[in-house]
C-alpha atoms as a PDB file:
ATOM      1  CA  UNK A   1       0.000   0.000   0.000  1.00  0.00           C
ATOM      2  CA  UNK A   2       1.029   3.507  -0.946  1.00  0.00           C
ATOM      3  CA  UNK A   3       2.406   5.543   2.655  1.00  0.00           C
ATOM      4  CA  UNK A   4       0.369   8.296   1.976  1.00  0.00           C
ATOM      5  CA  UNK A   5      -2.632   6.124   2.134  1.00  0.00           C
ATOM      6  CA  UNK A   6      -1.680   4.156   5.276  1.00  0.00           C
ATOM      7  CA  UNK A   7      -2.887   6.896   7.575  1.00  0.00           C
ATOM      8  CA  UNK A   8      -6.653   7.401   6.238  1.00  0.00           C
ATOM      9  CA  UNK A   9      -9.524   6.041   8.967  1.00  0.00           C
ATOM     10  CA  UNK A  10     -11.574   3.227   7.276  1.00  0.00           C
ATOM     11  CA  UNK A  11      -8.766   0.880   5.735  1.00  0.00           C
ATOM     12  CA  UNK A  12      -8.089  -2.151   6.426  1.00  0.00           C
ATOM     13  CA  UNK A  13      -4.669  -3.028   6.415  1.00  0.00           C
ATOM     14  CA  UNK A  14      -4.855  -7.203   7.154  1.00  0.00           C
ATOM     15  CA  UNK A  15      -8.054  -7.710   5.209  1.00  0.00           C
ATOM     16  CA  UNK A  16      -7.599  -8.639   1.140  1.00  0.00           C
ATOM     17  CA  UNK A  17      -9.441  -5.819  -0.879  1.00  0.00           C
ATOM     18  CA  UNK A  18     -12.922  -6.321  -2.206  1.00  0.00           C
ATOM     19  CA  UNK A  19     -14.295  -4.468  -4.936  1.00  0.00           C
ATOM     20  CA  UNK A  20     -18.650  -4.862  -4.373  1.00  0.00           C
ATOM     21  CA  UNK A  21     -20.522  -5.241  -8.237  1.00  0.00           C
ATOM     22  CA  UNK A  22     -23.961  -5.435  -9.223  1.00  0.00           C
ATOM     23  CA  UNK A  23     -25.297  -9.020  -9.361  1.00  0.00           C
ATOM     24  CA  UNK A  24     -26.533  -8.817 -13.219  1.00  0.00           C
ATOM     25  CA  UNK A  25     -23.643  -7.617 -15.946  1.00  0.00           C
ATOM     26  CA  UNK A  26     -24.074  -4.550 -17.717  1.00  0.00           C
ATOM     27  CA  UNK A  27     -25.951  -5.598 -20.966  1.00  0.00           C
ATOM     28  CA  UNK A  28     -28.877  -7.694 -18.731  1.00  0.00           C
ATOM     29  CA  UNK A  29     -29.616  -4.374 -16.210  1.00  0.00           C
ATOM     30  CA  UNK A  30     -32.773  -2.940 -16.478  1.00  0.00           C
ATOM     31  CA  UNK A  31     -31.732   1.339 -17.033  1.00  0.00           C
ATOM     32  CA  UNK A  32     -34.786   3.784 -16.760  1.00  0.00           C
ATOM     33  CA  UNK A  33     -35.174   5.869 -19.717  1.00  0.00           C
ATOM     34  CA  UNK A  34     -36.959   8.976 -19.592  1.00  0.00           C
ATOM     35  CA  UNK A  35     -39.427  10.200 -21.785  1.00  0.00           C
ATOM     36  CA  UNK A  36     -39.233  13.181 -23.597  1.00  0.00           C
ATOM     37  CA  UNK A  37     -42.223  15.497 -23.119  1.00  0.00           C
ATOM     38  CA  UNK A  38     -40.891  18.726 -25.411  1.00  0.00           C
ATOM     39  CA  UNK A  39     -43.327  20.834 -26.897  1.00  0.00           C
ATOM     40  CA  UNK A  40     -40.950  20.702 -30.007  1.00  0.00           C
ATOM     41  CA  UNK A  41     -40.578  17.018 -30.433  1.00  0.00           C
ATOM     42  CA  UNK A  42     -44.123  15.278 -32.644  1.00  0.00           C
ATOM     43  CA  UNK A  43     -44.723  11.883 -30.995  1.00  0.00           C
ATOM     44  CA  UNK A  44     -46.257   9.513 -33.572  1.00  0.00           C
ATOM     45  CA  UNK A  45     -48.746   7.470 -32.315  1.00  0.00           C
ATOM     46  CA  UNK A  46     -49.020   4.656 -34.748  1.00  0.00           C
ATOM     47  CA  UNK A  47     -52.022   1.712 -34.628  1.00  0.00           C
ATOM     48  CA  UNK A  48     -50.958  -1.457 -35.969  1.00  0.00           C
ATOM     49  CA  UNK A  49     -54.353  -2.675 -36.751  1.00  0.00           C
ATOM     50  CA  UNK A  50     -55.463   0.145 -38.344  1.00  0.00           C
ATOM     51  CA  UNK A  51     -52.542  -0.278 -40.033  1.00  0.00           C
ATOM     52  CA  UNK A  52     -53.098  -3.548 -41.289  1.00  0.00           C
ATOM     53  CA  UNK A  53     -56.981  -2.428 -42.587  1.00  0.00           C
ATOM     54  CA  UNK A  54     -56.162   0.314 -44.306  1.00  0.00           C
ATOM     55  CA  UNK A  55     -53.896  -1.843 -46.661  1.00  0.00           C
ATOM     56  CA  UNK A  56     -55.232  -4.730 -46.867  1.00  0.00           C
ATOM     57  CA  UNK A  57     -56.015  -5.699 -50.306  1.00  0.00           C
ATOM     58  CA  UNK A  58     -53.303  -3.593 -51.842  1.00  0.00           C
ATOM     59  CA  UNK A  59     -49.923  -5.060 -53.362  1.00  0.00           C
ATOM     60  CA  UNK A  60     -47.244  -4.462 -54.789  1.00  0.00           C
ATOM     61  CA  UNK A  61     -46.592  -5.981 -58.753  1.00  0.00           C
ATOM     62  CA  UNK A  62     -43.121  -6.132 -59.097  1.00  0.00           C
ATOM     63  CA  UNK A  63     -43.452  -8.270 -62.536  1.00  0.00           C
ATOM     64  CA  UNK A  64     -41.800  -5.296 -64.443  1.00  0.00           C
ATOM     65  CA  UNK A  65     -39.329  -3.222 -62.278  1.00  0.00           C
ATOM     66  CA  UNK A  66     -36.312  -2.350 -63.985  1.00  0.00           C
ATOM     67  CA  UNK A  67     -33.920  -0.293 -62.052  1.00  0.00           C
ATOM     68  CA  UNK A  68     -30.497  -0.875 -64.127  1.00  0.00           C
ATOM     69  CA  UNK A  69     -28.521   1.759 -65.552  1.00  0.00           C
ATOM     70  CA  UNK A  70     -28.368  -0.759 -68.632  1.00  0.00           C
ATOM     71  CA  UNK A  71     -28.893   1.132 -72.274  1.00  0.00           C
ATOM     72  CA  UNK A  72     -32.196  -0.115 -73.403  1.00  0.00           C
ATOM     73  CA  UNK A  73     -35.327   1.167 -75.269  1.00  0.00           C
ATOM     74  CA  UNK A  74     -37.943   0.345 -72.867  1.00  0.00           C
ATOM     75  CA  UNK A  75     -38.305   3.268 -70.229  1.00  0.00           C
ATOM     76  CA  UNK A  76     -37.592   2.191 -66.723  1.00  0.00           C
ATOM     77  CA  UNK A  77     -40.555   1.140 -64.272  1.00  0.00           C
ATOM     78  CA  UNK A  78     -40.872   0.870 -60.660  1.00  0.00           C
ATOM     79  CA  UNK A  79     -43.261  -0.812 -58.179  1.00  0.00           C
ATOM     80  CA  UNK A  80     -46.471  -0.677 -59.544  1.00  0.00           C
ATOM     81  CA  UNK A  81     -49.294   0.267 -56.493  1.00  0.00           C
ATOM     82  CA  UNK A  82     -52.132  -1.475 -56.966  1.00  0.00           C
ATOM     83  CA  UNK A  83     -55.817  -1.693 -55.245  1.00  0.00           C
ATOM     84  CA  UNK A  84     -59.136  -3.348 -55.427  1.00  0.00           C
ATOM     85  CA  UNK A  85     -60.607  -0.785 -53.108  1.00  0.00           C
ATOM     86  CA  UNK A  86     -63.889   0.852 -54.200  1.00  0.00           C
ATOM     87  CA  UNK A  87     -66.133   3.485 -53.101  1.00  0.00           C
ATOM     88  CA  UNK A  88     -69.984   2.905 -53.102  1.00  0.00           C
ATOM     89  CA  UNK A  89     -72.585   5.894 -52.584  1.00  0.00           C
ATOM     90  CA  UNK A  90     -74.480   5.730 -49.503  1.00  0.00           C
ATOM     91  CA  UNK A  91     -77.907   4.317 -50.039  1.00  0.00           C
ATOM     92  CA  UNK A  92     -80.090   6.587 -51.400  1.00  0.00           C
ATOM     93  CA  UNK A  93     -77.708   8.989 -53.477  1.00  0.00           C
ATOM     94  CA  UNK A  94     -77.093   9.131 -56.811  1.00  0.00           C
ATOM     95  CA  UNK A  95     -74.646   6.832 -58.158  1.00  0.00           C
ATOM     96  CA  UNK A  96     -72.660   6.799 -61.966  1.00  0.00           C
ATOM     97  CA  UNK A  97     -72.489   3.750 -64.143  1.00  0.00           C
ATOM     98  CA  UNK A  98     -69.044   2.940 -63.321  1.00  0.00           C
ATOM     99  CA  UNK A  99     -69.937   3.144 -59.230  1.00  0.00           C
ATOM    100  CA  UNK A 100     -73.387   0.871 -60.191  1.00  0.00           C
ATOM    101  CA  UNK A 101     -71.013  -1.660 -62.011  1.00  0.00           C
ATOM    102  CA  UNK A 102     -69.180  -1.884 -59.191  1.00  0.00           C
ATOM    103  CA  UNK A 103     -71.900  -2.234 -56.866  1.00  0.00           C
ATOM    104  CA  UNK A 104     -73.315  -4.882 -59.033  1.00  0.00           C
ATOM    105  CA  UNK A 105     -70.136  -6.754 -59.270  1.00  0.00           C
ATOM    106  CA  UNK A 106     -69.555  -6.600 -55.355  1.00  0.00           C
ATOM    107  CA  UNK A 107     -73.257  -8.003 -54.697  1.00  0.00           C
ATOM    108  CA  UNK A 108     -72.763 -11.008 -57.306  1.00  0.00           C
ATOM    109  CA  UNK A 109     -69.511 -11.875 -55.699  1.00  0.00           C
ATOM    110  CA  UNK A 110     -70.757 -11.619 -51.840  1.00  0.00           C
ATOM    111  CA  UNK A 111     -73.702 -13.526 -53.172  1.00  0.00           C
ATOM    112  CA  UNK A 112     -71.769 -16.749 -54.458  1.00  0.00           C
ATOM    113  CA  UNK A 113     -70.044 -16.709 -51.846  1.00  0.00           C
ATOM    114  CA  UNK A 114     -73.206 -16.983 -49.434  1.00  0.00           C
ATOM    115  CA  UNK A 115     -74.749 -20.027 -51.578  1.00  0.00           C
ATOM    116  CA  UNK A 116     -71.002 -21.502 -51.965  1.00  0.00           C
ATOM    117  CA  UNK A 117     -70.954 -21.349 -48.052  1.00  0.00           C
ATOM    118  CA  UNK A 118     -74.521 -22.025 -47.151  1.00  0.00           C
ATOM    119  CA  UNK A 119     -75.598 -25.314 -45.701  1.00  0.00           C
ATOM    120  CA  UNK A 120     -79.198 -25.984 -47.059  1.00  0.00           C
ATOM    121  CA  UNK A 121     -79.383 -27.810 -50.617  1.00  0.00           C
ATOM    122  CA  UNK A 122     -81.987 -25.649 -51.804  1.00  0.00           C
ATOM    123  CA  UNK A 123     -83.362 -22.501 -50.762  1.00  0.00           C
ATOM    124  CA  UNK A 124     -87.126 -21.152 -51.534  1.00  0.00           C
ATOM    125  CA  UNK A 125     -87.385 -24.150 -53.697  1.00  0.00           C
ATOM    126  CA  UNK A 126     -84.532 -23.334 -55.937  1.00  0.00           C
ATOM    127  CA  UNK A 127     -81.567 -25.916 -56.261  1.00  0.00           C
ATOM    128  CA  UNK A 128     -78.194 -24.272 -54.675  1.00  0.00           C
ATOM    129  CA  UNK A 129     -76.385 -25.396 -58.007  1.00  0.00           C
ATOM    130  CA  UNK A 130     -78.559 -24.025 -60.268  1.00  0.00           C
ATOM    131  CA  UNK A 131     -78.210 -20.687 -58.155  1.00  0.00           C
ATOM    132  CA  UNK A 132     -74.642 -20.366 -58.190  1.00  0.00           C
ATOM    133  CA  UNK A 133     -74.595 -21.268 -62.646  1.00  0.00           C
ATOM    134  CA  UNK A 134     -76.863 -18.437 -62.397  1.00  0.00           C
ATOM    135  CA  UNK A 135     -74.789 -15.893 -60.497  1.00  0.00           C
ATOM    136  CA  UNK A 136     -71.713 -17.181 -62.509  1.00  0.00           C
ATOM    137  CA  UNK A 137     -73.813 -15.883 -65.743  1.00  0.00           C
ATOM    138  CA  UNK A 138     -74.490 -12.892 -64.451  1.00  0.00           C
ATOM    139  CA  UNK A 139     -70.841 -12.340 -63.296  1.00  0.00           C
ATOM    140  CA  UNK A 140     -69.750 -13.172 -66.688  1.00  0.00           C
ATOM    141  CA  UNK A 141     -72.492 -10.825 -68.637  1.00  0.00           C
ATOM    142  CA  UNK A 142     -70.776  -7.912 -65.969  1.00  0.00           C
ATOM    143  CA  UNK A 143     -67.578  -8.623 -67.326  1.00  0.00           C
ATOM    144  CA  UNK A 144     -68.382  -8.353 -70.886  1.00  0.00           C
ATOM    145  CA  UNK A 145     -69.947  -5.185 -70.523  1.00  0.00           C
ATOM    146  CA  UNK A 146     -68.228  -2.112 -72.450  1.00  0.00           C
ATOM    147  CA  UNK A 147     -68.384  -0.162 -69.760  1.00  0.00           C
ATOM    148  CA  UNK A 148     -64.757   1.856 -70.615  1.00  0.00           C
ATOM    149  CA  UNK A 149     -66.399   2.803 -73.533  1.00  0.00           C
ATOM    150  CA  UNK A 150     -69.446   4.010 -72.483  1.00  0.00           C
ATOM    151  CA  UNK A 151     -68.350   5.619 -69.213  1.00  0.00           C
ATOM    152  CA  UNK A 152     -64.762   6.584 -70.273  1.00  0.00           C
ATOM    153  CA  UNK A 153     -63.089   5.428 -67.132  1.00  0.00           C
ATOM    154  CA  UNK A 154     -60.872   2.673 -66.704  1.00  0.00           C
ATOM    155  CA  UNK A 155     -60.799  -0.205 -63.988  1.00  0.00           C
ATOM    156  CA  UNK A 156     -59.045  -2.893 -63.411  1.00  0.00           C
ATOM    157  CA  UNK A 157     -60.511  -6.656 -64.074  1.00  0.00           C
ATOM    158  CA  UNK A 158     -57.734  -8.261 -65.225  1.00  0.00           C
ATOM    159  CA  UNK A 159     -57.347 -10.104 -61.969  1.00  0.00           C
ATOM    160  CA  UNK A 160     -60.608 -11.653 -62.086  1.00  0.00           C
ATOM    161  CA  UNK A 161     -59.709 -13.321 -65.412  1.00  0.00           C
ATOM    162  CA  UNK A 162     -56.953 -14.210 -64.121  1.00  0.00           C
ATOM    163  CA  UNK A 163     -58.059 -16.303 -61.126  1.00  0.00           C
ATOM    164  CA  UNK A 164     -61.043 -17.835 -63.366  1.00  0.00           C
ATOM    165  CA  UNK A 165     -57.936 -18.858 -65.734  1.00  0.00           C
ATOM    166  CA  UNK A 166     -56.150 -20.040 -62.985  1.00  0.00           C
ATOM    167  CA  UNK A 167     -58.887 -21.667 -61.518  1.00  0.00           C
ATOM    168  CA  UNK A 168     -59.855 -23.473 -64.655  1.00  0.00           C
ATOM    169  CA  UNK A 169     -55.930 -24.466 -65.291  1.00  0.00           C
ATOM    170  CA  UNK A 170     -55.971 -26.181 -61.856  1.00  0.00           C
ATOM    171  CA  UNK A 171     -59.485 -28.319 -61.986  1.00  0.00           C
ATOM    172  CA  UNK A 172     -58.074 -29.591 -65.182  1.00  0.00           C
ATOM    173  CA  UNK A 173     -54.588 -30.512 -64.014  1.00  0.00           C
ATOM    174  CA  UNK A 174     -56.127 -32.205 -60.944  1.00  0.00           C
ATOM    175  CA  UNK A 175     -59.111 -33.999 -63.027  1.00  0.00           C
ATOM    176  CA  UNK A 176     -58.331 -37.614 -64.285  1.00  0.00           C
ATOM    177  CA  UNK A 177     -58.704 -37.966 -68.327  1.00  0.00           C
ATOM    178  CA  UNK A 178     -59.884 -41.506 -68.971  1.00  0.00           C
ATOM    179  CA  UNK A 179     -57.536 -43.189 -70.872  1.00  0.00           C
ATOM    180  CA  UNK A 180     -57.521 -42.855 -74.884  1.00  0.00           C
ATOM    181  CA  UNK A 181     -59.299 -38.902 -74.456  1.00  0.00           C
ATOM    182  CA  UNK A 182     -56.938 -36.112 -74.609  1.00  0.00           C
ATOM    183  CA  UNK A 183     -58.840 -33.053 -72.688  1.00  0.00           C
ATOM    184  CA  UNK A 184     -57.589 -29.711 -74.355  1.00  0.00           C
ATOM    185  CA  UNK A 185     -58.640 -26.441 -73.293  1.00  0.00           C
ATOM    186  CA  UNK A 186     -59.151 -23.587 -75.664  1.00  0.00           C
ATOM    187  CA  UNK A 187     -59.393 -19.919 -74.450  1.00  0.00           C
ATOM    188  CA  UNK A 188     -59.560 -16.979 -76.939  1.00  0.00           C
ATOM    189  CA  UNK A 189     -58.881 -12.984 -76.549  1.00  0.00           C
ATOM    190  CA  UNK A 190     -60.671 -10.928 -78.239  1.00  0.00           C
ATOM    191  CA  UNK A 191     -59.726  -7.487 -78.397  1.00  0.00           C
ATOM    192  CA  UNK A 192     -61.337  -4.651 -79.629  1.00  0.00           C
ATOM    193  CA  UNK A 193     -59.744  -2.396 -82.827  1.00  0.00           C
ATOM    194  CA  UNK A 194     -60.813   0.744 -81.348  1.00  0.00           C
ATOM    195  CA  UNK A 195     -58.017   0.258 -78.492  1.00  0.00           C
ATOM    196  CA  UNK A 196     -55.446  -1.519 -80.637  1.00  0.00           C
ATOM    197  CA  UNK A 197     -55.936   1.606 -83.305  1.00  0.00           C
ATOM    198  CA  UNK A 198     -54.917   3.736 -79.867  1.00  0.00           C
ATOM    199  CA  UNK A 199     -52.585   1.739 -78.682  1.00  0.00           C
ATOM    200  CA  UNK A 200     -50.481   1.908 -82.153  1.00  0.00           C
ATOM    201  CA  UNK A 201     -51.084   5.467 -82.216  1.00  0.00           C
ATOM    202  CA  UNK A 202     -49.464   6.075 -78.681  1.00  0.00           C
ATOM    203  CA  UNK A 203     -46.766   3.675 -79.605  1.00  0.00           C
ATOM    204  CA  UNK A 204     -45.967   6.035 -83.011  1.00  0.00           C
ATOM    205  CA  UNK A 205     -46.348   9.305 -80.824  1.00  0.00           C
ATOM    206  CA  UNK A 206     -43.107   7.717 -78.641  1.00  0.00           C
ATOM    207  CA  UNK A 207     -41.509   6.823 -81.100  1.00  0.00           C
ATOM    208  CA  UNK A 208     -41.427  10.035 -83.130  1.00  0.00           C
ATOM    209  CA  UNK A 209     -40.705  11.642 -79.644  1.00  0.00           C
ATOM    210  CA  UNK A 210     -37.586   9.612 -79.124  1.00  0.00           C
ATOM    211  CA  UNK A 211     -36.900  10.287 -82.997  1.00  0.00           C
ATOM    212  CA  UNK A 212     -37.083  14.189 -82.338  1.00  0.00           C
ATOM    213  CA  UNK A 213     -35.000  13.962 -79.121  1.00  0.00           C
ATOM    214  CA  UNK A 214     -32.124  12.121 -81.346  1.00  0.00           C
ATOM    215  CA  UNK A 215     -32.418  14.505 -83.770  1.00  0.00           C
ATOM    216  CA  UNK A 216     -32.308  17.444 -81.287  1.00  0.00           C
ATOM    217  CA  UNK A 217     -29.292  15.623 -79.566  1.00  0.00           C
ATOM    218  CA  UNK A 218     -26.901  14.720 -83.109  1.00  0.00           C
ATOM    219  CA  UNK A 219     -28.379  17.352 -85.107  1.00  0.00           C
ATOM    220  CA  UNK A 220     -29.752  16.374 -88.992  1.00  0.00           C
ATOM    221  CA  UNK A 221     -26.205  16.805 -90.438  1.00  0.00           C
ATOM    222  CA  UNK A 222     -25.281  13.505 -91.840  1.00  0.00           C
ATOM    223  CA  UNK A 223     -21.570  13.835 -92.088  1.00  0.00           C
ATOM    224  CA  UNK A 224     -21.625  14.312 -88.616  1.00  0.00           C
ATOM    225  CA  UNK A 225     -23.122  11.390 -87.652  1.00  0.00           C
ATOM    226  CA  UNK A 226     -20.500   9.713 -90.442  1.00  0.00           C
ATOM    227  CA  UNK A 227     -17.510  10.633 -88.333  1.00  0.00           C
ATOM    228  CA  UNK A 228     -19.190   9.751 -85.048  1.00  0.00           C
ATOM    229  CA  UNK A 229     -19.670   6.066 -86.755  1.00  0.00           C
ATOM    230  CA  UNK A 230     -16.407   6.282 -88.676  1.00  0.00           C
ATOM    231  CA  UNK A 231     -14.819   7.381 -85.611  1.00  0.00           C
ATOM    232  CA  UNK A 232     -15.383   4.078 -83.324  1.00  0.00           C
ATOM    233  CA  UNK A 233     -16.125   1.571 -85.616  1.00  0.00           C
ATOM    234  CA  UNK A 234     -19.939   1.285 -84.802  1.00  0.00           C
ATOM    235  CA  UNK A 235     -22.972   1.481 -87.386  1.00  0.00           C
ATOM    236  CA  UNK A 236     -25.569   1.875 -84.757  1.00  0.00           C
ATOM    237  CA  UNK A 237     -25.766   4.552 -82.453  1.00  0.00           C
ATOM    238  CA  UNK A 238     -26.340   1.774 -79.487  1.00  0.00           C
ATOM    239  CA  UNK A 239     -23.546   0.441 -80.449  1.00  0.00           C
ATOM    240  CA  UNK A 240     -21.743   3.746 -80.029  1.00  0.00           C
ATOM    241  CA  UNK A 241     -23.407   4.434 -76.615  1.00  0.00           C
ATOM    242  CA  UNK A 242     -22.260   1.020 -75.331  1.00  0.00           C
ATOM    243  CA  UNK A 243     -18.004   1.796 -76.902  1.00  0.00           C
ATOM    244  CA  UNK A 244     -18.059   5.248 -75.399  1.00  0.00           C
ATOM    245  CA  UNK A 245     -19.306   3.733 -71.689  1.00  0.00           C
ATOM    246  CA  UNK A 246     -16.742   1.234 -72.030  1.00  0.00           C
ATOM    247  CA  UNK A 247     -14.019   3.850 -72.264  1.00  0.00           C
ATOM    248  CA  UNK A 248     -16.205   5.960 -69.938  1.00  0.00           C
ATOM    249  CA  UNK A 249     -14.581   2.784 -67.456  1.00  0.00           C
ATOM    250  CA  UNK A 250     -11.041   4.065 -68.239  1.00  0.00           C
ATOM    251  CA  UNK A 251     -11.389   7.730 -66.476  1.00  0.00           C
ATOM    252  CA  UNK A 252     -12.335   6.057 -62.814  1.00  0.00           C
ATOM    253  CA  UNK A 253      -9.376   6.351 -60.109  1.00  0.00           C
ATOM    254  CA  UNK A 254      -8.492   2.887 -59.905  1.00  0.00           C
ATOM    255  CA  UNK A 255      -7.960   3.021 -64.008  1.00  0.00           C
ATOM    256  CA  UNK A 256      -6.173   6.330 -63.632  1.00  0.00           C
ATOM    257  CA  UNK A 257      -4.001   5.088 -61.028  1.00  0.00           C
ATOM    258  CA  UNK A 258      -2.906   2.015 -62.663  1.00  0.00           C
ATOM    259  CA  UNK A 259      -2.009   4.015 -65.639  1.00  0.00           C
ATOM    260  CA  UNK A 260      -0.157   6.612 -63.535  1.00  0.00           C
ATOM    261  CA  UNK A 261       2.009   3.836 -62.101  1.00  0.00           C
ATOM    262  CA  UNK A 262       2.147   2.318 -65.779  1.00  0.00           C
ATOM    263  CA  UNK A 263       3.687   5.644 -67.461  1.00  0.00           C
ATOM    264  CA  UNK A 264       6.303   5.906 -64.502  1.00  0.00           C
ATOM    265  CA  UNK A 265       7.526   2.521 -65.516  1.00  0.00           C
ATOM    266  CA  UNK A 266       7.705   3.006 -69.273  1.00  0.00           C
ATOM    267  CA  UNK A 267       9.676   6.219 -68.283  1.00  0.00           C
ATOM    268  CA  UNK A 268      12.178   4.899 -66.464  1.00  0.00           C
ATOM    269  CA  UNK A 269      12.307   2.530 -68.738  1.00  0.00           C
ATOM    270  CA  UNK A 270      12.938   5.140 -71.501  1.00  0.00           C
ATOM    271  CA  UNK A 271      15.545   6.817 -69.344  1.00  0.00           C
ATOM    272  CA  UNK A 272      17.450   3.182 -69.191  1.00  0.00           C
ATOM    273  CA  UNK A 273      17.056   2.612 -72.499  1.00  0.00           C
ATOM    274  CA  UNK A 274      18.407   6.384 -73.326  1.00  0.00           C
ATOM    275  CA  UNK A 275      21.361   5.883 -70.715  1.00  0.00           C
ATOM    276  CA  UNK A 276      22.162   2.431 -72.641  1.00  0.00           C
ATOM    277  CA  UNK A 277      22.579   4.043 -76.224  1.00  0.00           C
ATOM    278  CA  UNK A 278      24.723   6.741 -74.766  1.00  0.00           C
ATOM    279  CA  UNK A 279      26.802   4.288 -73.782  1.00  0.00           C
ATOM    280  CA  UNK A 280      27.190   2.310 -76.929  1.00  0.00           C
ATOM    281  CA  UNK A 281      27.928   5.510 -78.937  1.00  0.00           C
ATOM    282  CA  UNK A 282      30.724   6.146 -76.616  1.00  0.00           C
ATOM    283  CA  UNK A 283      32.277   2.862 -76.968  1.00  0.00           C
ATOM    284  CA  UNK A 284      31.581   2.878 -80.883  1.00  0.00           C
ATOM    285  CA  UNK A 285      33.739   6.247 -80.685  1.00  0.00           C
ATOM    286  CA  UNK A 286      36.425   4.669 -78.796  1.00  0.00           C
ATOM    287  CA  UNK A 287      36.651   1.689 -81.072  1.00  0.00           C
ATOM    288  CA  UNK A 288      37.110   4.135 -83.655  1.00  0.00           C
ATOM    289  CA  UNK A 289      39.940   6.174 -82.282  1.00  0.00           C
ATOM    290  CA  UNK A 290      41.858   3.071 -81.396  1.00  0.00           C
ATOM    291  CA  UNK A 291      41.260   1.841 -84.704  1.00  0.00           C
ATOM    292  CA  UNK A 292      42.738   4.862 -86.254  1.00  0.00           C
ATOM    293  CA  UNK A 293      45.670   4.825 -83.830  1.00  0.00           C
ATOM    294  CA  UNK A 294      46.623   1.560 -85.118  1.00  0.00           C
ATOM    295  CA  UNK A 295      46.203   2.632 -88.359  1.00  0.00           C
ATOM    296  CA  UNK A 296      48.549   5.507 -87.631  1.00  0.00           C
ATOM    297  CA  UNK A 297      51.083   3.530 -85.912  1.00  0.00           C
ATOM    298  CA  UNK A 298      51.185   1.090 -88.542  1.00  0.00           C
ATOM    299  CA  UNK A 299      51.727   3.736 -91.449  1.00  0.00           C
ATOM    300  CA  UNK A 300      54.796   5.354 -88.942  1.00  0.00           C
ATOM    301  CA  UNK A 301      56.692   1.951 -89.371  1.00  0.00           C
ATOM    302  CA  UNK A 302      56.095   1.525 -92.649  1.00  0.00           C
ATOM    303  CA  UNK A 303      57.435   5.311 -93.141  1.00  0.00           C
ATOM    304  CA  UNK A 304      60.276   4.113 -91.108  1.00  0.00           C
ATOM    305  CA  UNK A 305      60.850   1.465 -92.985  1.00  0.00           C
ATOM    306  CA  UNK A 306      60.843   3.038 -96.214  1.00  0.00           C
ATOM    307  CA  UNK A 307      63.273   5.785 -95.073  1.00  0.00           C
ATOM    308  CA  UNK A 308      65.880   3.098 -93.623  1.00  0.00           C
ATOM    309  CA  UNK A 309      65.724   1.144 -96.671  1.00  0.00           C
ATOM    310  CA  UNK A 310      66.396   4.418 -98.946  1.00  0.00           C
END
């Protein structure tokens, strides 16, 4: 123990020290948190069940999302909201076609329902079967209607044909054929020219959109567009789109970097290389002075020679 401690009241010198903990560890104690009641802070008071009823029904179709940065013609889509919710008038006021179609189609389908879940074979004297074929008619007749046409609006019932296709699809892959009988089913789709005349036109209106936004882009001068294909090798202007993003690629910092470090290399390599030829041009000049001193020397002695023989 320290000196300057050995004085202090309350210590005890020929006792081993003990240090006194909570029983639980930190993570496992229970800490009191205190709630916030500022005037400047919104607390959200959030139901879970109404929640859950005010979207039930609704879904997400996710059948056609497309959120790539990929070069394509079709426009990009996202998650498509979608929701079989309808209003009804409250009894008495007036209601438009569209909201008495609705109505209609809401009362045939609770109907079957009832004789599809009631218990009695027959009621007021009228078989249960022959009930339901008749509501099925009348669902059917509700379909058909033009009502688009007539009221201008638009509503989904694609998902009821769907689930009567589906439905259909299923009783026949779960019937038995007898053997020898092949069962086929046969559905047609009949659509009507009026939309398929609109639909064409809306598809031409895009397209000579896109057209005008091309030419707005490139301009109508056709040597221009001539050097842009001559230029990279491309004939189609996709094709062009998809070489320039490539090299696009090149001018990220990783690329960059790699062809910093790249360049120093081939320089010093030049340097080397430039270092090296200096020195063979030096020792080609020396080769060539000895050479000529030997030549030199040799013409003295014969010089020498001549004069001694003379």
């Amino acid at each position: 123990m320290d000196p300057k401690y050995s004085g202090l009241p309350g210590i005890a010198h020929d006792q081993p020290d003990v240090y006194e903990t909570s029983d639980l560890p930190e993570a496992d104690q229970d800490y009191e948190f205190g709630v916030d009641t500022s005037d400047s802070i919104e607390q959200l008071h959030i139901s879970t069940n109404e929640s859950i009823s005010k979207f039930r029904g609704r879904w997400l179709d996710g059948s056609k999302v497309d959120f790539s940065d990929n070069i394509a013609k079709r426009k990009k889509s996202g998650y498509i909201a979608q929701n079989e919710l309808w209003e009804l008038q409250a009894q008495g006021e007036p209601e438009t076609p569209l909201q008495k179609f609705r109505r209609l189609q809401c009362e045939t389908k609770e109907l079957l329902e009832d004789l599809s879940s009631a218990k009695e074979d027959q009621i007021d004297g009228v078989p249960l079967p022959v009930l339901a074929g008749q509501v099925e008619e009348l669902i059917k007749q509700l379909v058909s209607l033009k009502t688009e046409e007539v009221t201008g609006a638009s509503f989904n019932t694609s998902s009821e044909a769907q689930r009567e296709l589906l439905s259909k699809i299923q009783s026949i892959a779960s019937s038995k054929s007898e053997p020898g009988k092949e069962q086929q089913a046969v559905y047609e789709l009949f659509v009507s020219p009026e939309k398929t005349d609109s639909l064409n036109m809306s598809k031409m209106m895009e397209l000579n959109q896109r057209l005008n936004k091309l030419e707005t882009l490139l301009g109508a001068d056709p040597d221009a567009l001539a050097r842009l294909t001559a230029q990279h090798g491309k004939k189609g202007l996709v094709g062009i789109a998809a070489h320039l993003a490539n090299q696009a690629h090149l001018f990220e910092i990783s690329h960059v970097d790699k062809v910093e470090t790249r360049l120093g290399l081939v320089a010093q390599r030049l340097s080397q290389l430039a270092e090296k030829s200096a020195q063979v041009e030096d020792a080609d000049k020396l080769n060539k002075l000895f050479h000529m001193e030997d030549n030199s020397c040799c013409l003295e002695r014969s010089l020498i020679t001549i004069s001694q023989s003379q």
